[in-house]
Protein backbone atom coordinates (compact mmCIF):
# COMPACT_ATOMS: atom_id res chain seq x y z
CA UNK A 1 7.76 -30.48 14.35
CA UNK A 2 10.43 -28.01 15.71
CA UNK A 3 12.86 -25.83 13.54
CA UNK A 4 15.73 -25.77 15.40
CA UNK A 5 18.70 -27.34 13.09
CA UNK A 6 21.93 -28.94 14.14
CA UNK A 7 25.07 -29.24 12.63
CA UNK A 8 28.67 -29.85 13.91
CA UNK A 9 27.56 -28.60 17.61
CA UNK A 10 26.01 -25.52 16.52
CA UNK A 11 22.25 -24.79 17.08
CA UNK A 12 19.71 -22.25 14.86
CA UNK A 13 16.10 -22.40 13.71
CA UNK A 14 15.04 -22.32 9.93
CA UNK A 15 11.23 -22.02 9.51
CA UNK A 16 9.30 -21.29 6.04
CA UNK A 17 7.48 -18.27 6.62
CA UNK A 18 4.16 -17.88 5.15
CA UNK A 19 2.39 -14.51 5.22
CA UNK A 20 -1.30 -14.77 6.56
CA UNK A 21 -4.04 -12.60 7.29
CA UNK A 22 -5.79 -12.47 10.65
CA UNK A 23 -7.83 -9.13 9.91
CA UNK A 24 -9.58 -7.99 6.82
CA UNK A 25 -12.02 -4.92 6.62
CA UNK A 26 -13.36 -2.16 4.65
CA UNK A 27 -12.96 1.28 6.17
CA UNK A 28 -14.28 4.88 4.96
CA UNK A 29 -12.24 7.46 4.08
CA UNK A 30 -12.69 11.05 2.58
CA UNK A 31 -9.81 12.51 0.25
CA UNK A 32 -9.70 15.25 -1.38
CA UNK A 33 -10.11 16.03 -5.22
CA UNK A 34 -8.04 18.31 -7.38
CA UNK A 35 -10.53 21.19 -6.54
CA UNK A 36 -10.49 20.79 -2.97
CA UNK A 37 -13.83 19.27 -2.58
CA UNK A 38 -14.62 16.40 -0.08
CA UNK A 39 -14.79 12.98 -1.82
CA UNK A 40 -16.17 9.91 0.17
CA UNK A 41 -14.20 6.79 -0.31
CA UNK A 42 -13.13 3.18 0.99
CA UNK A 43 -10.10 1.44 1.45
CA UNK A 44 -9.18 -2.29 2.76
CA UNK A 45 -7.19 -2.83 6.15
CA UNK A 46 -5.36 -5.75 6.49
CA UNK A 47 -3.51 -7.29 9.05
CA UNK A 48 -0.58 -9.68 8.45
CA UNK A 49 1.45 -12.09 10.14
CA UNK A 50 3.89 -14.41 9.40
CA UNK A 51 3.02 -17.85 10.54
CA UNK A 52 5.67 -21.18 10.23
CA UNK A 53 4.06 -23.55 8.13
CA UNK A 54 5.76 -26.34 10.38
CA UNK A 55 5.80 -24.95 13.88
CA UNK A 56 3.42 -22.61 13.88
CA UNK A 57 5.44 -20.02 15.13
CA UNK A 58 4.99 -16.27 14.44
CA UNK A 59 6.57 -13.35 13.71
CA UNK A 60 5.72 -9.40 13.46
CA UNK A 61 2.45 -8.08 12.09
CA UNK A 62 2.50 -5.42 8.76
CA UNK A 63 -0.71 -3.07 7.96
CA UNK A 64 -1.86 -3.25 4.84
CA UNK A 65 -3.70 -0.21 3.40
CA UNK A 66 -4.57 -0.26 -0.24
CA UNK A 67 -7.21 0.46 -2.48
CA UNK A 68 -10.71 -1.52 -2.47
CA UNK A 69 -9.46 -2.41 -6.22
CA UNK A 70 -6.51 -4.20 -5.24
CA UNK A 71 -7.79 -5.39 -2.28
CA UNK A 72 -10.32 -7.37 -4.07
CA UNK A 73 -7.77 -9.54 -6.30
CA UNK A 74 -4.88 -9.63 -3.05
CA UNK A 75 -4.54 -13.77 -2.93
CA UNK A 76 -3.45 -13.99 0.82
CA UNK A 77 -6.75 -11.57 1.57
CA UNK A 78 -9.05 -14.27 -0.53
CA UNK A 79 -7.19 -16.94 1.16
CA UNK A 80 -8.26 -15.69 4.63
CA UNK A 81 -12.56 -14.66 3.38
CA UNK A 82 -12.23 -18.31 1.89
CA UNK A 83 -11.09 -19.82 5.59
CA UNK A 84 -13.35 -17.71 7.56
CA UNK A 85 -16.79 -18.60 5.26
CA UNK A 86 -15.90 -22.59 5.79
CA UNK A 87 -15.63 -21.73 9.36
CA UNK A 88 -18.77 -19.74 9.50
CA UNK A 89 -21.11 -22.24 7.64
């Protein structure tokens, strides 16, 4: 179905955006603590796009970095482990 809209002669596209993720993973990292010592750590990576729920179209991709915390309890992140296990079994 195509999201192009006319009116009165004129022409433009309206889609509804819907962020997805196309890349999840855990990556290592090592901070620093308040007395300078090396702490080993992970993080989540995420990559987002926004997909047209009616055309399919999309649209720039964001990087997500964020703790393994948050990560855990993002909904669009779940959304995409959900997909890819149904795929996978």
């Amino acid at each position: 179905m195509p999201c192009t809209k006319h009116f009165l002669n004129l022409e433009w596209e309206h889609h509804h955006w819907r962020k997805r993720v196309t890349l999840a993973e855990k990556l290592p990292t090592q901070e620093t603590n308040m007395w300078g010592r090396a702490v080993n750590g992970e993080f989540v990576h995420c990559v987002k796009h926004d997909i047209c729920d009616l055309c399919g179209e999309t649209r720039e991709d964001v990087n997500c970095l964020c703790d393994c915390e948050v990560g855990e309890r993002c909904p669009i992140r779940l959304e995409w482990m959900n997909a890819t296990r149904q795929l996978t079994a």
